[in-house]
C-alpha atoms as a PDB file:
ATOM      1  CA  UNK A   1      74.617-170.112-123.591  1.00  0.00           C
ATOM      2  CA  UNK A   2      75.788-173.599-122.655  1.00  0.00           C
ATOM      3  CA  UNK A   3      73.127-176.240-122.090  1.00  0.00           C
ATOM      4  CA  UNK A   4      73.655-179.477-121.236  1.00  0.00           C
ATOM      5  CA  UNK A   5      71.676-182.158-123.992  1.00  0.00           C
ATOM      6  CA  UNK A   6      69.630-185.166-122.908  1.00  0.00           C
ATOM      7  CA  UNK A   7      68.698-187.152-126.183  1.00  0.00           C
ATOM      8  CA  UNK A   8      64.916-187.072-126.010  1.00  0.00           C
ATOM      9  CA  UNK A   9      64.367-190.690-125.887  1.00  0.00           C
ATOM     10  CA  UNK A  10      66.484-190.832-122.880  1.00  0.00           C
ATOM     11  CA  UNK A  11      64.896-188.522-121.245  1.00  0.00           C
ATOM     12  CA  UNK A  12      61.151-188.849-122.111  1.00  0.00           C
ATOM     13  CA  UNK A  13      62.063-192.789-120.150  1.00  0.00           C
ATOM     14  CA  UNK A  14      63.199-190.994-117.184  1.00  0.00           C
ATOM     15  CA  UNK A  15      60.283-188.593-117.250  1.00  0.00           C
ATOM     16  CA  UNK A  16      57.549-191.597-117.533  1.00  0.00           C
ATOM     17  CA  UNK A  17      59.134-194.546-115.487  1.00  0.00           C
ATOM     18  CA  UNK A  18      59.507-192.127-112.692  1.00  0.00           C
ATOM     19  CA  UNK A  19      56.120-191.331-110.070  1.00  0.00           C
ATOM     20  CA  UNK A  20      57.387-188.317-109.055  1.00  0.00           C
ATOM     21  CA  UNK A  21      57.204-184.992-111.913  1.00  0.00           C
ATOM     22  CA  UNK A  22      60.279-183.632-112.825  1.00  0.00           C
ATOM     23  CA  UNK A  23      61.050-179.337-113.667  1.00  0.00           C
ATOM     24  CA  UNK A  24      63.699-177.507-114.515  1.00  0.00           C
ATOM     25  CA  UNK A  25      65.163-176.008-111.530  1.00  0.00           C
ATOM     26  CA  UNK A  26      67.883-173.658-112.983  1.00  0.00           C
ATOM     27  CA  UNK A  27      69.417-172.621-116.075  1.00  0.00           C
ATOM     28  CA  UNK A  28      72.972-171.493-116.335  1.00  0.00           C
ATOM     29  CA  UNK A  29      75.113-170.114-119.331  1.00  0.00           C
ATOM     30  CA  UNK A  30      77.049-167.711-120.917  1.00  0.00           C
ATOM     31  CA  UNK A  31      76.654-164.917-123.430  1.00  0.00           C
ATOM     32  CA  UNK A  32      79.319-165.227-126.529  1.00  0.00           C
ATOM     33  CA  UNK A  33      79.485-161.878-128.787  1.00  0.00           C
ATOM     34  CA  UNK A  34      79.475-162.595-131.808  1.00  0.00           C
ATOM     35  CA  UNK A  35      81.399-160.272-133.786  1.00  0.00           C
ATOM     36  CA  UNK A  36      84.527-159.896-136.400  1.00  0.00           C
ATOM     37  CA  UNK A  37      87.181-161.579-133.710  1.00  0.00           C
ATOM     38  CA  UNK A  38      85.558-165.002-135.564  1.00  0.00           C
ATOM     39  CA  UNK A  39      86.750-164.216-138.749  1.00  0.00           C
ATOM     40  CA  UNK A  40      90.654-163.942-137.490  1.00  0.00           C
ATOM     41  CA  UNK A  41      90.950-167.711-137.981  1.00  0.00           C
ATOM     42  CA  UNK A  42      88.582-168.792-140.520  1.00  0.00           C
ATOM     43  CA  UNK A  43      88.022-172.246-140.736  1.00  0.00           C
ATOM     44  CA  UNK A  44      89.650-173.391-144.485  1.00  0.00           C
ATOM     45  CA  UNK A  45      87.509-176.089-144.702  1.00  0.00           C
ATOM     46  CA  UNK A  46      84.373-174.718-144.341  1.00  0.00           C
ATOM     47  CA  UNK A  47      85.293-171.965-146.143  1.00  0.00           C
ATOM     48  CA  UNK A  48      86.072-174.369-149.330  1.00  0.00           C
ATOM     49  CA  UNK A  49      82.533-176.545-148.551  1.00  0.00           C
ATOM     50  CA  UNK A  50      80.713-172.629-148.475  1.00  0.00           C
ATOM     51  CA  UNK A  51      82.748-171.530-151.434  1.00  0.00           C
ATOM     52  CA  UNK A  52      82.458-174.919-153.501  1.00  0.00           C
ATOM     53  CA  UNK A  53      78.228-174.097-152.809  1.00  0.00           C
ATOM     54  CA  UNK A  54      78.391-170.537-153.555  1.00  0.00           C
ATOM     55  CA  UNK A  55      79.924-171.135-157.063  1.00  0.00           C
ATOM     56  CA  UNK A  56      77.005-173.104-158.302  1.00  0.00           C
ATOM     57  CA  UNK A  57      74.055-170.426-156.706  1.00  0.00           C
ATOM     58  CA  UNK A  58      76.036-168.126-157.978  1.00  0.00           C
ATOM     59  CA  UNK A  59      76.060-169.734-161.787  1.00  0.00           C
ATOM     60  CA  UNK A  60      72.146-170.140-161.654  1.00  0.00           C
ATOM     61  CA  UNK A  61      71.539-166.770-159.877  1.00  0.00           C
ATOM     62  CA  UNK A  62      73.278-165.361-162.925  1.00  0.00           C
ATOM     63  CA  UNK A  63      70.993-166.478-165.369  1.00  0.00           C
ATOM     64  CA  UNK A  64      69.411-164.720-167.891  1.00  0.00           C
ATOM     65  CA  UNK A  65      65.940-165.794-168.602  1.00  0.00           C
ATOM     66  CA  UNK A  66      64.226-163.247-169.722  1.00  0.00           C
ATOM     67  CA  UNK A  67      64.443-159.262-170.227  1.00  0.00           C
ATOM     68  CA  UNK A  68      62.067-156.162-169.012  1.00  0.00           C
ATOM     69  CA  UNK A  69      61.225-153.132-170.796  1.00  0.00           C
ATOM     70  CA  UNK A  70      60.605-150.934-167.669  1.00  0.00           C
ATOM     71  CA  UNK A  71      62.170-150.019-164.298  1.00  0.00           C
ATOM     72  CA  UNK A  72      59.036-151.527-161.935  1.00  0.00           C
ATOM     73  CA  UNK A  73      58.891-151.202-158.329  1.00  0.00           C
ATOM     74  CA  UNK A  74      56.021-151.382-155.476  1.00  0.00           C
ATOM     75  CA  UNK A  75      53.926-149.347-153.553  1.00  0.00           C
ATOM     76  CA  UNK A  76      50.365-148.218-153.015  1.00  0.00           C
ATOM     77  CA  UNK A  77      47.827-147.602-154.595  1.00  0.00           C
ATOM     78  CA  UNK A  78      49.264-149.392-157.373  1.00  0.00           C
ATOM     79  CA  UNK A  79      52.686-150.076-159.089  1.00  0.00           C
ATOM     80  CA  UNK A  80      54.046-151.595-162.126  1.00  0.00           C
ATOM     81  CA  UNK A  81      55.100-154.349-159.956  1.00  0.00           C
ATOM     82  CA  UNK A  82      52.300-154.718-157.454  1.00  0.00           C
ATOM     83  CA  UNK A  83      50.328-154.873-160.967  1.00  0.00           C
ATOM     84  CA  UNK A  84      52.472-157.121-163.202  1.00  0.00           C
ATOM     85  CA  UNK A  85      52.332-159.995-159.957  1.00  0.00           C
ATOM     86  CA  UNK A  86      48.701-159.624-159.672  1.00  0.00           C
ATOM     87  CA  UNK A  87      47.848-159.958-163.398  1.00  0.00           C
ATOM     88  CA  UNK A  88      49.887-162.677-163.268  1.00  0.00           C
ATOM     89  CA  UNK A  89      48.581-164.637-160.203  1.00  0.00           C
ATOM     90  CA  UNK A  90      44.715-164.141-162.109  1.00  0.00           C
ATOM     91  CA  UNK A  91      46.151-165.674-165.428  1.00  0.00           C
ATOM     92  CA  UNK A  92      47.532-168.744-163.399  1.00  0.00           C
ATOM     93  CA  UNK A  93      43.623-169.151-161.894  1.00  0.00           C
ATOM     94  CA  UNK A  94      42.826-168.908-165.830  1.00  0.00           C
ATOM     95  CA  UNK A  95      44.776-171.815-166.481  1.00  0.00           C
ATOM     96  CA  UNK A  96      44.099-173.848-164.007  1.00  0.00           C
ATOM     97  CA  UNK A  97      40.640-173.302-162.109  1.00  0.00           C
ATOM     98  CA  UNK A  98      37.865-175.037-164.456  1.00  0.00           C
ATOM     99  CA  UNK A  99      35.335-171.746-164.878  1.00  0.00           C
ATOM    100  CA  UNK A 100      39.223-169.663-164.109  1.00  0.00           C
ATOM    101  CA  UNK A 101      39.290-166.788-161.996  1.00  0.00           C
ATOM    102  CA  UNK A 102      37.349-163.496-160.813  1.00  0.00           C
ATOM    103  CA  UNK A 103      40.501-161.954-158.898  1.00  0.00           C
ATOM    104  CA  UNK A 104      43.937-161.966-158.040  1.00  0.00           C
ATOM    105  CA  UNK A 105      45.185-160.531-154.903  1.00  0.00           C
ATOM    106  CA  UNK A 106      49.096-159.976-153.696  1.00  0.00           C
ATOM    107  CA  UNK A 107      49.955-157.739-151.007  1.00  0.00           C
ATOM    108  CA  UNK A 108      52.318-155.354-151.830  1.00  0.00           C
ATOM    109  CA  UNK A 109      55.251-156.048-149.559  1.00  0.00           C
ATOM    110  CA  UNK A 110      55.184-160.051-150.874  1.00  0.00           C
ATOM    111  CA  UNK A 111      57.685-158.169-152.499  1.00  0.00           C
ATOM    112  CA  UNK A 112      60.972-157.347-151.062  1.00  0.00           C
ATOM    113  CA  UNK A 113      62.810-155.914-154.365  1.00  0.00           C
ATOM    114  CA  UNK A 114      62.649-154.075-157.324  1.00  0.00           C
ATOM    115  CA  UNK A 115      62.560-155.333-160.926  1.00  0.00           C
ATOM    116  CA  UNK A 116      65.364-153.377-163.170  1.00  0.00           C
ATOM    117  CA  UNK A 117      64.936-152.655-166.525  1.00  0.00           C
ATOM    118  CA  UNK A 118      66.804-155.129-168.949  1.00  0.00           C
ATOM    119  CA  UNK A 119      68.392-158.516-168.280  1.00  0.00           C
ATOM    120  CA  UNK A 120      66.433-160.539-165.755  1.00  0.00           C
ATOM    121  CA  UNK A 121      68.473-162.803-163.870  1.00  0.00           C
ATOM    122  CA  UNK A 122      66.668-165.557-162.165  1.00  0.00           C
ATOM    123  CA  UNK A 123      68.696-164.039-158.912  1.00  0.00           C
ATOM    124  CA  UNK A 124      66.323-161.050-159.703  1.00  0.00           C
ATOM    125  CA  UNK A 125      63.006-163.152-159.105  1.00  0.00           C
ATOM    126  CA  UNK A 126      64.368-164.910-155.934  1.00  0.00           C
ATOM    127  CA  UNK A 127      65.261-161.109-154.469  1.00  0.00           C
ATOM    128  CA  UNK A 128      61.412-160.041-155.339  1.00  0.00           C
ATOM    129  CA  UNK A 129      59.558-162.842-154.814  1.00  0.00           C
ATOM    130  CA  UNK A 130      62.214-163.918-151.397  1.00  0.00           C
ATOM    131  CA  UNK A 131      59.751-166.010-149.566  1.00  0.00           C
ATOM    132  CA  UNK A 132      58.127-169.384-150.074  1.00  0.00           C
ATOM    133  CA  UNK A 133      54.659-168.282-150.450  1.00  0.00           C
ATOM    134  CA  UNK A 134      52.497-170.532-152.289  1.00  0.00           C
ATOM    135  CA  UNK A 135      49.296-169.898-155.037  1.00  0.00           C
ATOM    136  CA  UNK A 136      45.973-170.388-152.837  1.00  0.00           C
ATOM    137  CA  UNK A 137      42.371-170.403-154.698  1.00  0.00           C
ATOM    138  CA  UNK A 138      39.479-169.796-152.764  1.00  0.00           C
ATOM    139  CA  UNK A 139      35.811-169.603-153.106  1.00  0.00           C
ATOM    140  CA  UNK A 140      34.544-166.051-151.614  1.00  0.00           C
ATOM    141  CA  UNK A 141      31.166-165.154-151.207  1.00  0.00           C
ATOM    142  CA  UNK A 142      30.941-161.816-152.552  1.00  0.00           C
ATOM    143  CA  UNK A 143      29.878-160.086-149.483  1.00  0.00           C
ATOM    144  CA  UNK A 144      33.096-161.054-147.754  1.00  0.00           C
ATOM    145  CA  UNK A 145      34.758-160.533-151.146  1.00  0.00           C
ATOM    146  CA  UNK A 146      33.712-156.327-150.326  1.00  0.00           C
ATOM    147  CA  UNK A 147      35.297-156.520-146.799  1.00  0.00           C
ATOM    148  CA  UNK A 148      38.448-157.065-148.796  1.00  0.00           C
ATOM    149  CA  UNK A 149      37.728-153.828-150.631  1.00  0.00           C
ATOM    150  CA  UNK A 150      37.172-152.253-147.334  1.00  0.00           C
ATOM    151  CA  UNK A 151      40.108-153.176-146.305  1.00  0.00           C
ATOM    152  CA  UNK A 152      41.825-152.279-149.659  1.00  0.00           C
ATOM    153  CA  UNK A 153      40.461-148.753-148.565  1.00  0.00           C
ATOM    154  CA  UNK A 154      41.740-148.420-145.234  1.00  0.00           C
ATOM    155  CA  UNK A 155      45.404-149.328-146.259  1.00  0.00           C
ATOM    156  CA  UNK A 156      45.402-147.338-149.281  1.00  0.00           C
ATOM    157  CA  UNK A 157      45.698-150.165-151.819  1.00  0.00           C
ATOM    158  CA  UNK A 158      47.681-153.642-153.056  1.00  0.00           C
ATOM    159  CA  UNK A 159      47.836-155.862-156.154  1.00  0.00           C
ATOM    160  CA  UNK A 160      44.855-156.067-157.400  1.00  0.00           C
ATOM    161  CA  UNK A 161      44.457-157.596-161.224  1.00  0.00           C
ATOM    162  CA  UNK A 162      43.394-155.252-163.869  1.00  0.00           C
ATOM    163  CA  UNK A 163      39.631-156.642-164.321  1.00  0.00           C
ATOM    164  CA  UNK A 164      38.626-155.019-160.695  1.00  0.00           C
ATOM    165  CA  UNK A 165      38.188-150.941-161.005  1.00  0.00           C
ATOM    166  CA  UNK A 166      38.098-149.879-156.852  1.00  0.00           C
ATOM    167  CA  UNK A 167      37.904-145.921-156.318  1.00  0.00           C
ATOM    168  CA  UNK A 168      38.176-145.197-152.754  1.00  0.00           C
ATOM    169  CA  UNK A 169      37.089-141.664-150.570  1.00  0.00           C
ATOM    170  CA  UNK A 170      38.134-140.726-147.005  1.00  0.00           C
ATOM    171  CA  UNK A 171      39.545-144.556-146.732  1.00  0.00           C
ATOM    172  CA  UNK A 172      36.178-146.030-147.532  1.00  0.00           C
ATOM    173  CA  UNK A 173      35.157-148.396-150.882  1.00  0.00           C
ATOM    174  CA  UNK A 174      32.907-145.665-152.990  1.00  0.00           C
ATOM    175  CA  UNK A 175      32.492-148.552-156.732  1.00  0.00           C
ATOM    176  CA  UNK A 176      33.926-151.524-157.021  1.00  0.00           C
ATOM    177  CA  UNK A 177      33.252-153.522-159.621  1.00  0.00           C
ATOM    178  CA  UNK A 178      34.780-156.899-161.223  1.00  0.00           C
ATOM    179  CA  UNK A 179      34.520-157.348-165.052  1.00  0.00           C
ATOM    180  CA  UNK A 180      32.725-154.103-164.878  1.00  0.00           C
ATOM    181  CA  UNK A 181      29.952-155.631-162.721  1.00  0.00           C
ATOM    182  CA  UNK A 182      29.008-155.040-159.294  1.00  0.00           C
ATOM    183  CA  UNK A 183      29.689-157.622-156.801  1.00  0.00           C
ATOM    184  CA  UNK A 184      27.293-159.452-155.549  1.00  0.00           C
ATOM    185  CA  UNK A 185      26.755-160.385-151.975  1.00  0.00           C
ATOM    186  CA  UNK A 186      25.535-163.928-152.811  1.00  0.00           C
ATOM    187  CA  UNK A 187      27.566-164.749-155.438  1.00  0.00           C
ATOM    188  CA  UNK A 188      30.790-167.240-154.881  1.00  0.00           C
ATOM    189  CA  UNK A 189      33.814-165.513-156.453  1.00  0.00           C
ATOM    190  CA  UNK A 190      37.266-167.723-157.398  1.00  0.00           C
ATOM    191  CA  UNK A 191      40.405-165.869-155.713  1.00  0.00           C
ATOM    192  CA  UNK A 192      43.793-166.526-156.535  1.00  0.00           C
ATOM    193  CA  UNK A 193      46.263-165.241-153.728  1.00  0.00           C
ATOM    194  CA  UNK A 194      48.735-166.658-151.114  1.00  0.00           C
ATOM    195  CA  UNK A 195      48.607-168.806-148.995  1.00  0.00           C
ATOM    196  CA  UNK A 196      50.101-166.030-146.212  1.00  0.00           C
ATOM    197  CA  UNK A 197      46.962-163.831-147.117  1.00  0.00           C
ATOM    198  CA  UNK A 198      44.300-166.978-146.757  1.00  0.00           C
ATOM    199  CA  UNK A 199      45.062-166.961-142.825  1.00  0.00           C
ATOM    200  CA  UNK A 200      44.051-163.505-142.860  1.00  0.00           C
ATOM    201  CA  UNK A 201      47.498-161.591-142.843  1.00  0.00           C
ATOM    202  CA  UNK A 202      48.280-158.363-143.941  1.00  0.00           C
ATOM    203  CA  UNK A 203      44.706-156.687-143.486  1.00  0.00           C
ATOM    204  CA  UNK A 204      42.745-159.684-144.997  1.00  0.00           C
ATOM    205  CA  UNK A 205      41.070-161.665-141.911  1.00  0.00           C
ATOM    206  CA  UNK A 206      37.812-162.349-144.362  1.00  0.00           C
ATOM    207  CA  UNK A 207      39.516-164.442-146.342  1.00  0.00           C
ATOM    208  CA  UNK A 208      39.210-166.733-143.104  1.00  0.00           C
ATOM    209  CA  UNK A 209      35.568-167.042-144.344  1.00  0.00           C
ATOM    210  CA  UNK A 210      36.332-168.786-147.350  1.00  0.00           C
ATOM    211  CA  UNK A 211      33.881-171.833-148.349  1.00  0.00           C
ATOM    212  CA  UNK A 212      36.722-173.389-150.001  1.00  0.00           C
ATOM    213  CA  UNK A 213      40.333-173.459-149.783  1.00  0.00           C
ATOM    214  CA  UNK A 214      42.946-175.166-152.236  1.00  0.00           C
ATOM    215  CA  UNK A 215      46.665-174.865-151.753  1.00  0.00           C
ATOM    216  CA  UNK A 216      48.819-175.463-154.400  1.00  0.00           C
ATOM    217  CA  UNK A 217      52.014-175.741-153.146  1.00  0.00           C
ATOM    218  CA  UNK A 218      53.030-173.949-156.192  1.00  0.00           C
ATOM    219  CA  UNK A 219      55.045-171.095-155.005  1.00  0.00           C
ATOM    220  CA  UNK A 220      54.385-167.359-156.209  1.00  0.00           C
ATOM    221  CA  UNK A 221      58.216-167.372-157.396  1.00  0.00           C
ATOM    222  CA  UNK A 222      58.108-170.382-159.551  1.00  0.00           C
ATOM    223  CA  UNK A 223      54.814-168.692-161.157  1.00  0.00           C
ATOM    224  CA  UNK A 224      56.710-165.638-161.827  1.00  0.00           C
ATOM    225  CA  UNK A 225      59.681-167.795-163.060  1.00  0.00           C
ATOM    226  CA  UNK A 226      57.651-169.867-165.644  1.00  0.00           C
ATOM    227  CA  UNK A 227      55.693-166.558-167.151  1.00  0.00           C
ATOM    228  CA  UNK A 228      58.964-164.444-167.946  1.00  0.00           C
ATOM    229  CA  UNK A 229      60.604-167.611-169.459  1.00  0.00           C
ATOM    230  CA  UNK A 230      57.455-168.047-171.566  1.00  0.00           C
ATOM    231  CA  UNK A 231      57.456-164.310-172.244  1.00  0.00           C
ATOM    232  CA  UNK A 232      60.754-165.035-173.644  1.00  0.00           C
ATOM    233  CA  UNK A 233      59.953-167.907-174.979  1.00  0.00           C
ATOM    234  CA  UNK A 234      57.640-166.574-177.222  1.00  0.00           C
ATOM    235  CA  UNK A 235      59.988-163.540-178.136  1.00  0.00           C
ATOM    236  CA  UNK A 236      58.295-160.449-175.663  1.00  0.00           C
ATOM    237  CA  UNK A 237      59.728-158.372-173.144  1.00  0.00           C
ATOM    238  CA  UNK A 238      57.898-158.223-169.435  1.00  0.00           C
ATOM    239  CA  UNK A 239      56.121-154.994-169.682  1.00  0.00           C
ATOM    240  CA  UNK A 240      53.694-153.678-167.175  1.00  0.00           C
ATOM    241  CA  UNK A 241      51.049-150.497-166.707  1.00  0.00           C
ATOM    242  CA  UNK A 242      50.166-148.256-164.391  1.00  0.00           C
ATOM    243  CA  UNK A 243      45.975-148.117-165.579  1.00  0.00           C
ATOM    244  CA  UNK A 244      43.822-147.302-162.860  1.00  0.00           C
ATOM    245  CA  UNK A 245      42.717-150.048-161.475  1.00  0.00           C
ATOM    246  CA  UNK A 246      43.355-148.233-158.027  1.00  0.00           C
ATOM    247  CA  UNK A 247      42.070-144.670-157.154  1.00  0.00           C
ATOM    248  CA  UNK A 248      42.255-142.956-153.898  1.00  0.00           C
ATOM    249  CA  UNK A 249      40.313-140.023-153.233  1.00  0.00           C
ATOM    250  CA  UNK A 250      41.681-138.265-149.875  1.00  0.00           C
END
């Protein structure tokens, strides 16, 4: 489609020194396929300033920073994955929140790969962990902290860390429990999660009720990042477990 371009300054004088209102009237253009016949005559420049790029990514894609002893994808009710991010996300709260944190959540498609087993490239975290989601803490009153659960139920499950036990029957919450306590409704629980699940995406509108939000700006990615270099660091693999945290009861 061909449009013709008014630089905005330009045109925002026209719009305001004039009485009368001004609207678009008509809109004309074309449709251009985009397809293979583009690639007939590449352009060798660009393809030397794409190519000059692609060379470094590629070199710090490649990494190695760290290794894993298990083949770990993601799905519901729990995975090795959906599991290993979780546990992860609540040790971050540890570290950081002053009294640490009750609970981690992560949805289980924040995810978009598998982990292999063996080398992990840091190419390997940024297919996993592809978007820009950032670590959010909240403070939960615990009975909004159950609608989660609820809501855990209905879907059939997502990352949870391993200190909550949820069993679930006919897609309703039959125990929960946190630290092998009950939740209670008056009680203000610390949540680590992202910020894409504090709006209240993905099933988890009463996170909306939060008393208090915090954003990071920390993404998920460079958590995951800075724990398997440490892992390695300190001379472990990245091992996860499949341990119940998650049962579903048709």
């Amino acid at each position: 489609m061909r449009i013709k371009i008014i630089p905005v300054a330009f045109l925002a004088i026209l719009l305001f020194s004039c009485k009368q209102p001004y609207y678009v009237t008509q809109v004309s253009g074309t449709i251009v396929k985009m397809d293979s016949t583009f690639d007939i005559q590449p352009d060798r420049k660009m393809q030397a300033l794409v190519q000059s790029y692609k060379t470094v990514l590629d070199r710090e894609m490649d990494e190695i920073i760290g290794y894993s002893a298990q083949y770990m994808d993601y799905k519901r009710p729990e995975s090795l994955l959906t599991n290993l991010t979780s546990d992860v996300m609540k040790g971050y709260g540890d570290e950081h929140l002053p009294n640490g944190a009750d609970v981690g959540v992560m949805n289980v498609h924040g995810h978009r790969a598998t982990l292999p087993k063996g080398e992990i490239t840091m190419g390997n975290l940024y297919e996993i962990y592809s978007f820009d989601n950032a670590i959010t803490f909240l403070e939960l009153r615990g009975s909004d902290l159950k609608k989660i659960f609820d809501a855990y139920a209905r879907i059939g499950g997502a990352g949870i860390s391993s200190n909550v036990k949820l069993v679930t029957e006919g897609g309703k919450v039959k125990s929960v429990s946190i630290d092998g306590r009950p939740i209670l409704d008056d009680k203000v629980y610390h949540i680590v999660t992202l910020d894409y699940l504090a709006e209240g995406n993905d099933n988890m509108s009463a996170f909306r009720n939060a008393l208090l939000r915090v954003d990071t700006g920390v993404t998920l990615r460079d958590v995951m990042i800075g724990y398997v270099r440490e892992q390695t660091r300190r001379g472990n693999e990245i091992v996860s477990t499949l341990d119940g945290r998650i049962v579903i009861n048709r």
